[in-house]
N, C-alpha and C. Protein backbone atom coordinates (compact mmCIF):
# COMPACT_ATOMS: atom_id res chain seq x y z
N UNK A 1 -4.55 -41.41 -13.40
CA UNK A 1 -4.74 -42.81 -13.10
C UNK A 1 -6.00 -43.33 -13.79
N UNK A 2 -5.85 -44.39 -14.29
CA UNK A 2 -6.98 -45.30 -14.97
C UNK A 2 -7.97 -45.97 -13.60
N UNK A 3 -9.21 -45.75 -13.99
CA UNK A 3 -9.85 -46.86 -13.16
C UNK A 3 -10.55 -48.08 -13.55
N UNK A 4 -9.87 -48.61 -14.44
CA UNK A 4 -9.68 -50.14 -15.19
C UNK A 4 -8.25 -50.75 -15.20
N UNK A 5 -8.57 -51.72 -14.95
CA UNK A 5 -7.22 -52.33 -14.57
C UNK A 5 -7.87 -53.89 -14.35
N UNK A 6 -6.46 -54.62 -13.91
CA UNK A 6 -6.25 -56.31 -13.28
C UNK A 6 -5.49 -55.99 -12.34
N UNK A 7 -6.54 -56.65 -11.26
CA UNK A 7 -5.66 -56.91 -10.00
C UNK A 7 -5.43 -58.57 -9.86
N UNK A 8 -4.16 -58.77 -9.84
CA UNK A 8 -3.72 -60.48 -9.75
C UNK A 8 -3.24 -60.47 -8.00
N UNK A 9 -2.82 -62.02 -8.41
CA UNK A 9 -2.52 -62.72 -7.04
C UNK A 9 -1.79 -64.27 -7.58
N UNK A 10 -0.72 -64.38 -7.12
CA UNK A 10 -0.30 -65.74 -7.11
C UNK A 10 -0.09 -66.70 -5.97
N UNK A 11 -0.25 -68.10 -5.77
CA UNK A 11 0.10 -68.49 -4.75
C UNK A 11 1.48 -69.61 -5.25
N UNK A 12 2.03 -70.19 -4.86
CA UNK A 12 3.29 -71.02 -5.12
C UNK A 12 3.22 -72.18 -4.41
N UNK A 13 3.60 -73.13 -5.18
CA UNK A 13 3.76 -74.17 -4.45
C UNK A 13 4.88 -74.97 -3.68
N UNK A 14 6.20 -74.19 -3.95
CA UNK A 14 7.25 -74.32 -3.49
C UNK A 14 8.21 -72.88 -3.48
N UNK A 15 9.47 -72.63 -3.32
CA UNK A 15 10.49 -71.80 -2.98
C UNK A 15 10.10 -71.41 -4.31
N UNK A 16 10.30 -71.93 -5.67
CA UNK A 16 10.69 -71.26 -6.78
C UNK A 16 9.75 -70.97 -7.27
N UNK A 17 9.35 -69.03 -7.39
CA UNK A 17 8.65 -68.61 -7.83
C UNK A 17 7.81 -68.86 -9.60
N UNK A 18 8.14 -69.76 -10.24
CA UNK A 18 7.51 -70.52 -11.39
C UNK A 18 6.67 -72.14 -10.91
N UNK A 19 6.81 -71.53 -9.36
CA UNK A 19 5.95 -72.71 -8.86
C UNK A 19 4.30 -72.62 -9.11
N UNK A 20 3.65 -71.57 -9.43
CA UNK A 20 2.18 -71.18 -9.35
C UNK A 20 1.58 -72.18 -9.16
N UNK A 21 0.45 -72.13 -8.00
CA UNK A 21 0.13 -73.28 -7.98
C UNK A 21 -1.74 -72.95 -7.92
N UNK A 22 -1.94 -71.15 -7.76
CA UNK A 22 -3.56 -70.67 -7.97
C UNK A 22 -3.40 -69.40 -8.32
N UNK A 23 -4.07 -68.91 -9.02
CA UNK A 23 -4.28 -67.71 -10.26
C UNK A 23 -5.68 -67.13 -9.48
N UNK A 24 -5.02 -65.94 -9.17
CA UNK A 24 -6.74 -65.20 -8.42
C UNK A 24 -6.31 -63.67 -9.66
N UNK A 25 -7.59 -63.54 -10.43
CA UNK A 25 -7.26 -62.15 -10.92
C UNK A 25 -9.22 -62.15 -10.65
N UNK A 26 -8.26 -60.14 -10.73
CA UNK A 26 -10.38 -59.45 -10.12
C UNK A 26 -9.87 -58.30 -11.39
N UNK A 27 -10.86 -58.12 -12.36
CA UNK A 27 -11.09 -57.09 -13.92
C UNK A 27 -12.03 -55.83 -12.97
N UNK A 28 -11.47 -54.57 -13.31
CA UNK A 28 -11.82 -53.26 -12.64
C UNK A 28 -12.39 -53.27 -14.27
N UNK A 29 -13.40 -52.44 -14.15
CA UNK A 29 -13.76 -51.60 -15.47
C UNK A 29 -14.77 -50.16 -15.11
N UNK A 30 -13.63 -48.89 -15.50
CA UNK A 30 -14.46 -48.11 -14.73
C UNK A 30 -14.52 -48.14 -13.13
N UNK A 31 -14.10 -48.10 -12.59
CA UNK A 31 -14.08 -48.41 -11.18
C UNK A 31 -15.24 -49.40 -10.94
N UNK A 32 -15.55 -50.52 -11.38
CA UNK A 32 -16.64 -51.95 -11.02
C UNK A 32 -15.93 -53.08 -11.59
N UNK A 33 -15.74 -53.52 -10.29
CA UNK A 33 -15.64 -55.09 -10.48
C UNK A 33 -16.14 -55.82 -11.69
N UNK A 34 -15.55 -56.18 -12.45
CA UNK A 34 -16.95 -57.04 -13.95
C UNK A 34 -16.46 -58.46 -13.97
N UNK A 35 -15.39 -59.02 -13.25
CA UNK A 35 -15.15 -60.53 -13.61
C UNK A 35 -13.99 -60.38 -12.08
N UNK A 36 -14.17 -61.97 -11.93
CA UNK A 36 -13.66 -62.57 -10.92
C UNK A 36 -13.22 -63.84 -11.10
N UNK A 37 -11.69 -64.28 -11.03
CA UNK A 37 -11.05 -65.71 -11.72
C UNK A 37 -10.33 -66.07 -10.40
N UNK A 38 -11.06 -67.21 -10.51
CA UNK A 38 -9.78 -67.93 -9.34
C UNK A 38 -9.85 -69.48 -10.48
N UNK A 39 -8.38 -69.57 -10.46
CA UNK A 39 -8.06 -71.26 -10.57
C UNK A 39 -6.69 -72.23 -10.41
N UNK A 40 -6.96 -73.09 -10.45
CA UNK A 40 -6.22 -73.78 -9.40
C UNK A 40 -4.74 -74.19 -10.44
N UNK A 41 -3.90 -74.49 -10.42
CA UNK A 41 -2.84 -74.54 -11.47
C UNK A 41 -2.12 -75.69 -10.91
N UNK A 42 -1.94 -76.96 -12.06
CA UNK A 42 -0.84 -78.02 -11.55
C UNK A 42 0.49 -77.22 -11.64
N UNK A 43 1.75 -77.23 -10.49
CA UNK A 43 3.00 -76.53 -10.36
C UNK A 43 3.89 -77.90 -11.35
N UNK A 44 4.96 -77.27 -11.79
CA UNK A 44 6.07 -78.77 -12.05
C UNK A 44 5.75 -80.07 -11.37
N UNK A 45 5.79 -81.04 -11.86
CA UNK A 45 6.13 -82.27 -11.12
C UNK A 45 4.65 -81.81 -9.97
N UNK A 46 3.78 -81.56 -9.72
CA UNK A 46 2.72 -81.47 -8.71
C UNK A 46 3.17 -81.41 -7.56
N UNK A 47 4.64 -80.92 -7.73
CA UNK A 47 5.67 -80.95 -6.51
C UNK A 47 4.96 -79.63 -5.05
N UNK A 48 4.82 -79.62 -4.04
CA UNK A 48 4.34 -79.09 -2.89
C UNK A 48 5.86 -79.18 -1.92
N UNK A 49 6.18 -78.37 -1.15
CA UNK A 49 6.77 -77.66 -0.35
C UNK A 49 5.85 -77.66 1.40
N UNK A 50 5.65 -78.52 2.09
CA UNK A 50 4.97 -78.42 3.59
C UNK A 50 4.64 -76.82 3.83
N UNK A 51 5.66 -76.32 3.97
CA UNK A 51 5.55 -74.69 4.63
C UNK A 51 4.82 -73.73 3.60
N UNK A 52 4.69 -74.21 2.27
CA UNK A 52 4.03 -73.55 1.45
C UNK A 52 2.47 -73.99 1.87
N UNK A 53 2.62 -75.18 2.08
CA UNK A 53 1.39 -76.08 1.82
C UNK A 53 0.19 -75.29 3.55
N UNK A 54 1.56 -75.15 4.42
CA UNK A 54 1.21 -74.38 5.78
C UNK A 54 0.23 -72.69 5.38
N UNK A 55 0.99 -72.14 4.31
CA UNK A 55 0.41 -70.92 4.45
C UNK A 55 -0.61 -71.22 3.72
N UNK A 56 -0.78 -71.75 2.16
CA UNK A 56 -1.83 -71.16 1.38
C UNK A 56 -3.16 -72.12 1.50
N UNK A 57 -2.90 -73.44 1.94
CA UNK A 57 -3.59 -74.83 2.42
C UNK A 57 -3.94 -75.34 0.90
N UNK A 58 -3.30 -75.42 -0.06
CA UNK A 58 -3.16 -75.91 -1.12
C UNK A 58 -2.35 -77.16 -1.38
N UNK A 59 -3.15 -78.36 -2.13
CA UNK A 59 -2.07 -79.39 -1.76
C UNK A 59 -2.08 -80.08 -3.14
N UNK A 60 -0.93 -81.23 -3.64
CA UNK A 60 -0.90 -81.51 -4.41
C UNK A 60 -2.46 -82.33 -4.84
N UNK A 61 -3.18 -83.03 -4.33
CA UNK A 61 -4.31 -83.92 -4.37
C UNK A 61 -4.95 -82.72 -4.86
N UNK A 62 -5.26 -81.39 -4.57
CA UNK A 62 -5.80 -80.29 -5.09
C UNK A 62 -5.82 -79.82 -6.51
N UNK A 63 -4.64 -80.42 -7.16
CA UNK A 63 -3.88 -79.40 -8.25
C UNK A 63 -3.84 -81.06 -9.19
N UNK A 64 -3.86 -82.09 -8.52
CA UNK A 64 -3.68 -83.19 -9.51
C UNK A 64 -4.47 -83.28 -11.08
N UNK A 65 -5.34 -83.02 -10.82
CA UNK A 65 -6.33 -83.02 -12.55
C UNK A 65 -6.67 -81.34 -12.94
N UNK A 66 -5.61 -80.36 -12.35
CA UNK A 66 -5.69 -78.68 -12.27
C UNK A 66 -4.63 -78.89 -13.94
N UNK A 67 -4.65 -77.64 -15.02
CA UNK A 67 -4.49 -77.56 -15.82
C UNK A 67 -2.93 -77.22 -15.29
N UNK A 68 -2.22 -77.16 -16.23
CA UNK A 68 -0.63 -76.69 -16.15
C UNK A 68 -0.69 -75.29 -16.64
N UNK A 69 -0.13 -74.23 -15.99
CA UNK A 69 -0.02 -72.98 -16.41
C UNK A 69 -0.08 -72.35 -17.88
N UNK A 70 0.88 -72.85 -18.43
CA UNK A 70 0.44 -72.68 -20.14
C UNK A 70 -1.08 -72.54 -20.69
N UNK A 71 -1.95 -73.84 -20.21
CA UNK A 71 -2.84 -73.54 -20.44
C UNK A 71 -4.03 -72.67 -19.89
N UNK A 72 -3.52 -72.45 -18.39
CA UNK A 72 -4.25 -71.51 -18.02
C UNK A 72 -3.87 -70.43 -18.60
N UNK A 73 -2.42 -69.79 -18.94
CA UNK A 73 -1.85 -68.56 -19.89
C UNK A 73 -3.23 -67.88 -20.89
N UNK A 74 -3.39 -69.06 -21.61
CA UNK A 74 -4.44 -68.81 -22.61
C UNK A 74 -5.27 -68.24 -22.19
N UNK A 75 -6.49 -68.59 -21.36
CA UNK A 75 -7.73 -68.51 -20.87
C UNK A 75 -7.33 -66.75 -20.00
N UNK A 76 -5.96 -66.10 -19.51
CA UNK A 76 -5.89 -65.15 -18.83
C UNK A 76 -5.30 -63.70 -19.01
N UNK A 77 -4.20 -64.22 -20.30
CA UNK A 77 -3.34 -63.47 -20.91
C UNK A 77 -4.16 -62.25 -21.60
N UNK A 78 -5.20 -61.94 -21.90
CA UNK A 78 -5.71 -61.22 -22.55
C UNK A 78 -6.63 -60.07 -21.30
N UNK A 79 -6.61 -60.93 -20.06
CA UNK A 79 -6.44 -59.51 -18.68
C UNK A 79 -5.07 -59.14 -18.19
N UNK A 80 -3.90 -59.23 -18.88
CA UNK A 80 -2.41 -58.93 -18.74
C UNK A 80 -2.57 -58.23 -19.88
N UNK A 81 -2.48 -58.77 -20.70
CA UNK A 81 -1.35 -57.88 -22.09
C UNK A 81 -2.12 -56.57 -22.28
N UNK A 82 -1.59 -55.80 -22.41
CA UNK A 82 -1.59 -53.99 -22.74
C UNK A 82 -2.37 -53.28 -21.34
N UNK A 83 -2.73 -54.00 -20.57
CA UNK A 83 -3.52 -53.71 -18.92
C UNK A 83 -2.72 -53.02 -18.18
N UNK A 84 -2.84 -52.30 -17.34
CA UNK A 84 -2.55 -51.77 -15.90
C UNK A 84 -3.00 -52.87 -14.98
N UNK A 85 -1.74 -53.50 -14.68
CA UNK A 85 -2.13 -54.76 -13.78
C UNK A 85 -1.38 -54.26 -12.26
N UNK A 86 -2.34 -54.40 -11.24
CA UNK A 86 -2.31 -54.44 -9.67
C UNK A 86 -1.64 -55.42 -9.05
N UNK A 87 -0.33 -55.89 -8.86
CA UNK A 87 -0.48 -56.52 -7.32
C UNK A 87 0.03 -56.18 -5.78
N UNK A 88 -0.79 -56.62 -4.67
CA UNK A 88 0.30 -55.95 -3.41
C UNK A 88 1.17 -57.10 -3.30
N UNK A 89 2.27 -55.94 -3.29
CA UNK A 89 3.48 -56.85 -2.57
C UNK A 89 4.07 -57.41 -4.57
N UNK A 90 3.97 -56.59 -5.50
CA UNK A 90 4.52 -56.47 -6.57
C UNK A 90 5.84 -57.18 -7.18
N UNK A 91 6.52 -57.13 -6.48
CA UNK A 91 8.20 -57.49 -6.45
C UNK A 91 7.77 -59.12 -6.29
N UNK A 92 7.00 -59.89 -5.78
CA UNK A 92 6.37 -61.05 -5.66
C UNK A 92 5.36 -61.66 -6.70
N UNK A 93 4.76 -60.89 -7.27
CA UNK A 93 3.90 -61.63 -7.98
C UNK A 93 4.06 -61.28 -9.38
N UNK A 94 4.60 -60.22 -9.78
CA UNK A 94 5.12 -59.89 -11.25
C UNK A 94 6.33 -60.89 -11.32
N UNK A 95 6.92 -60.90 -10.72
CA UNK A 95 8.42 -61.95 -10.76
C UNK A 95 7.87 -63.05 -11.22
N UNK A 96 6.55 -63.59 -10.15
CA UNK A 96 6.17 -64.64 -10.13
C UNK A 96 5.55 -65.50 -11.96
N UNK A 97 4.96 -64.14 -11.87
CA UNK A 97 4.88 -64.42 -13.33
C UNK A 97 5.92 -64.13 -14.23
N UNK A 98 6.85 -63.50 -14.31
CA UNK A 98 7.76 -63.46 -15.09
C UNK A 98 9.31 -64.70 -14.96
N UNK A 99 8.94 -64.99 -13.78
CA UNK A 99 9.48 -66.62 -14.14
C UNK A 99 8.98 -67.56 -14.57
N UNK A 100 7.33 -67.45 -14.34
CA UNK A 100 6.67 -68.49 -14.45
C UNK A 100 6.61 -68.90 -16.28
N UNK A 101 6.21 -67.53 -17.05
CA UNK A 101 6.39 -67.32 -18.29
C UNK A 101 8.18 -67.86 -18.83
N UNK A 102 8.81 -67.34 -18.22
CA UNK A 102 10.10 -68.09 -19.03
C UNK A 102 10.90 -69.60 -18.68
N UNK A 103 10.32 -70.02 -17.47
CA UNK A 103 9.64 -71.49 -17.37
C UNK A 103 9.38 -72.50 -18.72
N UNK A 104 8.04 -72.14 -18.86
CA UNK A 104 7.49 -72.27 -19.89
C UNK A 104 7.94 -71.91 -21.78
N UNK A 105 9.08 -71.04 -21.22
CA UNK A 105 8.92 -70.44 -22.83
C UNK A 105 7.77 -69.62 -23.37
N UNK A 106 6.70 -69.09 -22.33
CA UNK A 106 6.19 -68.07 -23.49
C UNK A 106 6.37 -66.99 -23.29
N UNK A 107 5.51 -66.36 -23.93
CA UNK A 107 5.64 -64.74 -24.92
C UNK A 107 5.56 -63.64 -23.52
N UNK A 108 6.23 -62.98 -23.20
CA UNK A 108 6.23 -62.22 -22.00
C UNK A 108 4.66 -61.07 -22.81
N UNK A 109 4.11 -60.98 -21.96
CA UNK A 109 3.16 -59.48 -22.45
C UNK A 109 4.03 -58.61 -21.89
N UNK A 110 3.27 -57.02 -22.44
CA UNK A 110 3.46 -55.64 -22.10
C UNK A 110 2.17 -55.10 -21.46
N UNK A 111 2.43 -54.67 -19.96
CA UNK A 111 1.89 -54.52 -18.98
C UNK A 111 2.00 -53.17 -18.54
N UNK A 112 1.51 -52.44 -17.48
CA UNK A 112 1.86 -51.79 -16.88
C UNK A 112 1.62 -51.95 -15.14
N UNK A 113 2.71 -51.71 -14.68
CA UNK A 113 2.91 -52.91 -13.25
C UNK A 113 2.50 -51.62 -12.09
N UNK A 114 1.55 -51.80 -11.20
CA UNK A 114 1.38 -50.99 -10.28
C UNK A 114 1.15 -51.89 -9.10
N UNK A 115 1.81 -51.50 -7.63
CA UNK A 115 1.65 -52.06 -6.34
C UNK A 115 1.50 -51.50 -5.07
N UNK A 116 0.15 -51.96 -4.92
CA UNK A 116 -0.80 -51.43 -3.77
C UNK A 116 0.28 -51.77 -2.47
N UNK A 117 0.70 -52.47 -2.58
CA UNK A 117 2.18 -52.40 -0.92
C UNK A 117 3.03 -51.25 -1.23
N UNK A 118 3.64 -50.62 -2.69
CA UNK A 118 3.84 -49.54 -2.40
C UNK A 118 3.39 -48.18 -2.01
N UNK A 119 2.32 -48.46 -2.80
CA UNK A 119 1.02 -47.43 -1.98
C UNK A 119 1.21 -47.12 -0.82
N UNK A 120 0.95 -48.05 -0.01
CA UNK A 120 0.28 -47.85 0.97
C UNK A 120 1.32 -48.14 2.63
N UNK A 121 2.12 -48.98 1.54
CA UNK A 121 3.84 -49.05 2.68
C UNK A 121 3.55 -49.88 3.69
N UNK A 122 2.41 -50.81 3.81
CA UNK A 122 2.11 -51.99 4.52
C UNK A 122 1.72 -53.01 4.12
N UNK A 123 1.55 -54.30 5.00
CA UNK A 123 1.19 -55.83 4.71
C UNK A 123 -0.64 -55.34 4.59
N UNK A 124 -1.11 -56.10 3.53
CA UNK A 124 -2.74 -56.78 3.22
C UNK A 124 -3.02 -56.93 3.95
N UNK A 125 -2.76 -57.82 5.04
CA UNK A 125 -3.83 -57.86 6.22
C UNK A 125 -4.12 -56.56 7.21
N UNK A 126 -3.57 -55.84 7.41
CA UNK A 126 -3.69 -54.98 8.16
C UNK A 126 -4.18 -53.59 7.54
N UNK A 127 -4.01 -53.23 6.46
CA UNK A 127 -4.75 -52.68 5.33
C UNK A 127 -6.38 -53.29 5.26
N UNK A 128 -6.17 -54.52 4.85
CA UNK A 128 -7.73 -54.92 4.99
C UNK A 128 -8.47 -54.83 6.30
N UNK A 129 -8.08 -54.70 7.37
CA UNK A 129 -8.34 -54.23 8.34
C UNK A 129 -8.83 -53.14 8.74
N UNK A 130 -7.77 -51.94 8.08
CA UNK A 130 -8.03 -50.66 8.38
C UNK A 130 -9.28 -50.32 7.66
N UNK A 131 -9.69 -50.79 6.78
CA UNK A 131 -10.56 -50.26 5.40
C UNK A 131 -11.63 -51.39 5.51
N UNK A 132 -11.51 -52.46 6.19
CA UNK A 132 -12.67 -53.09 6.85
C UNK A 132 -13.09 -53.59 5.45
N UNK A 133 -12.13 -54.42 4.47
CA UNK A 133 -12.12 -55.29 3.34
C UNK A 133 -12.04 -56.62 3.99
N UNK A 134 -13.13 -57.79 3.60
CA UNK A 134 -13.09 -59.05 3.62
C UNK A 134 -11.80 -59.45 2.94
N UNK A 135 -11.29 -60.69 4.34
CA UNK A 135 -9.94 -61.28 3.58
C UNK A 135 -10.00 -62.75 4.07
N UNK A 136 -9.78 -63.40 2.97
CA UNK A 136 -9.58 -64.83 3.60
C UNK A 136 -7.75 -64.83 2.79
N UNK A 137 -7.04 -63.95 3.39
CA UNK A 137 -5.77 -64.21 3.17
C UNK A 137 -5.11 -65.62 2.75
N UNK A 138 -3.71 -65.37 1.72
CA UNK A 138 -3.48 -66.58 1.07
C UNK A 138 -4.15 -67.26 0.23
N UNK A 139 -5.72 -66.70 -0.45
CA UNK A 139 -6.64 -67.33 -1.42
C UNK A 139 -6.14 -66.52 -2.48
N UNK A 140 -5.71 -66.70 -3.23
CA UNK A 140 -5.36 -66.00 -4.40
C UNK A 140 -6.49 -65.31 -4.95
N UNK A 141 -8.09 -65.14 -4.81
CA UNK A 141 -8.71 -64.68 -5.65
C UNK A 141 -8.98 -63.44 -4.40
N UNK A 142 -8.71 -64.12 -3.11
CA UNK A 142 -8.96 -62.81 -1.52
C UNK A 142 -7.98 -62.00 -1.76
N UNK A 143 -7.06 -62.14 -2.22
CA UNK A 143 -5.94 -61.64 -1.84
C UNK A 143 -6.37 -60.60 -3.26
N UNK A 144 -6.49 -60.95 -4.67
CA UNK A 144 -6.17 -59.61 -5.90
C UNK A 144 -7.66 -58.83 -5.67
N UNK A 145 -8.94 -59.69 -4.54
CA UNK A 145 -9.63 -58.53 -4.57
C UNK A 145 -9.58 -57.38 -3.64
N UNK A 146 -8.75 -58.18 -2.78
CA UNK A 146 -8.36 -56.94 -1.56
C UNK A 146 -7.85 -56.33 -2.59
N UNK A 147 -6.83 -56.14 -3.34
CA UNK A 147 -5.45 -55.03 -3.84
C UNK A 147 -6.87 -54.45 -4.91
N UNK A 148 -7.47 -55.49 -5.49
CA UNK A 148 -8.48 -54.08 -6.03
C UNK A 148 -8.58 -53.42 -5.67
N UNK A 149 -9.65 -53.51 -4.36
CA UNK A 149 -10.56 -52.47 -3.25
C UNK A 149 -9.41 -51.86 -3.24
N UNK A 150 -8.23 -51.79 -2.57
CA UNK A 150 -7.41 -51.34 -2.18
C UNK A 150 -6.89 -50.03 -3.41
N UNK A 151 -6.83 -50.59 -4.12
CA UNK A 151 -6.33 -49.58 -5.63
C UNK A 151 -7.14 -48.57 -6.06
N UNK A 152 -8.56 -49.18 -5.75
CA UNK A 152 -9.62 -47.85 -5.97
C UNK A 152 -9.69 -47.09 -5.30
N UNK A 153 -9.82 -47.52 -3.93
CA UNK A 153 -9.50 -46.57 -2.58
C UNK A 153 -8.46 -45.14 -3.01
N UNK A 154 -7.28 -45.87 -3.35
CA UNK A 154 -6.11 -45.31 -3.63
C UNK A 154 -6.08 -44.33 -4.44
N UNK A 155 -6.68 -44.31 -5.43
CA UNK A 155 -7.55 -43.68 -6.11
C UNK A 155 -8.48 -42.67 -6.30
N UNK A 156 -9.27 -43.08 -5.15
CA UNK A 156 -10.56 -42.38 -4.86
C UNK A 156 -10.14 -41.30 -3.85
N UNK A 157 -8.89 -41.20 -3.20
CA UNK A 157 -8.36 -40.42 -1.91
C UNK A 157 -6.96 -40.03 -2.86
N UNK A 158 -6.25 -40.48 -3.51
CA UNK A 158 -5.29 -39.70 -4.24
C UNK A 158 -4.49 -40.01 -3.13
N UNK A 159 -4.29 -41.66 -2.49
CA UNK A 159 -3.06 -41.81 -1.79
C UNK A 159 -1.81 -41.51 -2.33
């Protein structure tokens, strides 16, 4: 196992996962934290979903002058492409981006996909719990630094 990597996080702004509506990635290098990204992403149409809007407290007035994904692509794609990228709960946020990318029309990267929910065979909050990791759950930048901590842990014990 590498101990460099990207741990991501997406949040959505509606049902359809090319909704992104905040980009949380945390850069491992060597097992240390070296960069921390949270930002906020206009979804299609600045369109919001209530029950989405319930979990992550993200709202369109939030995201109104927020860049459109494409251009955040730019500014992030280069902690994806050829990386060992982290997320918990995997099946969710790789999708997320891999709709979100053909959405858009761009260039899929080559990744290597690892997920701290399979690890560990439970929900983030209760993980962050056990291991006594700060969570402000549903923040996209709380959420990929938990699955960091979480990945090094994993790591560091040979879960």
């Amino acid at each position: 196992m590498s101990n460099s990597f990207t741990a991501i996080d997406f949040e959505t702004a509606h049902g359809k996962r090319w909704s992104i509506c905040q980009v949380g990635i945390v850069k491992v290098v060597q097992g240390v934290i070296s960069d921390e990204i949270s930002l906020l992403v206009q979804p299609p149409d600045n369109y919001y979903f209530y029950k989405n809007i319930e979990i992550h407290g993200i709202t369109s007035e939030q995201t109104r002058n927020a860049p459109s994904f494409p251009t955040v692509w730019n500014e992030i794609k280069h902690l994806i492409q050829d990386q060992t990228v982290v997320a918990h709960n995997g099946a969710f946020d790789f999708n997320c981006l891999y709709q979100t990318l053909n959405y858009y029309g761009l260039e899929h990267p080559k990744y290597n996909q690892k997920c701290t929910y399979k690890i560990y065979g439970t929900n983030l909050a209760d993980l962050c719990h056990q291991y006594k990791i700060k969570l402000n759950h549903h923040d996209a930048l709380s959420d990929a630094l938990a699955c960091a901590k979480l990945y090094l842990i994993s790591q560091q014990t040979n879960i």
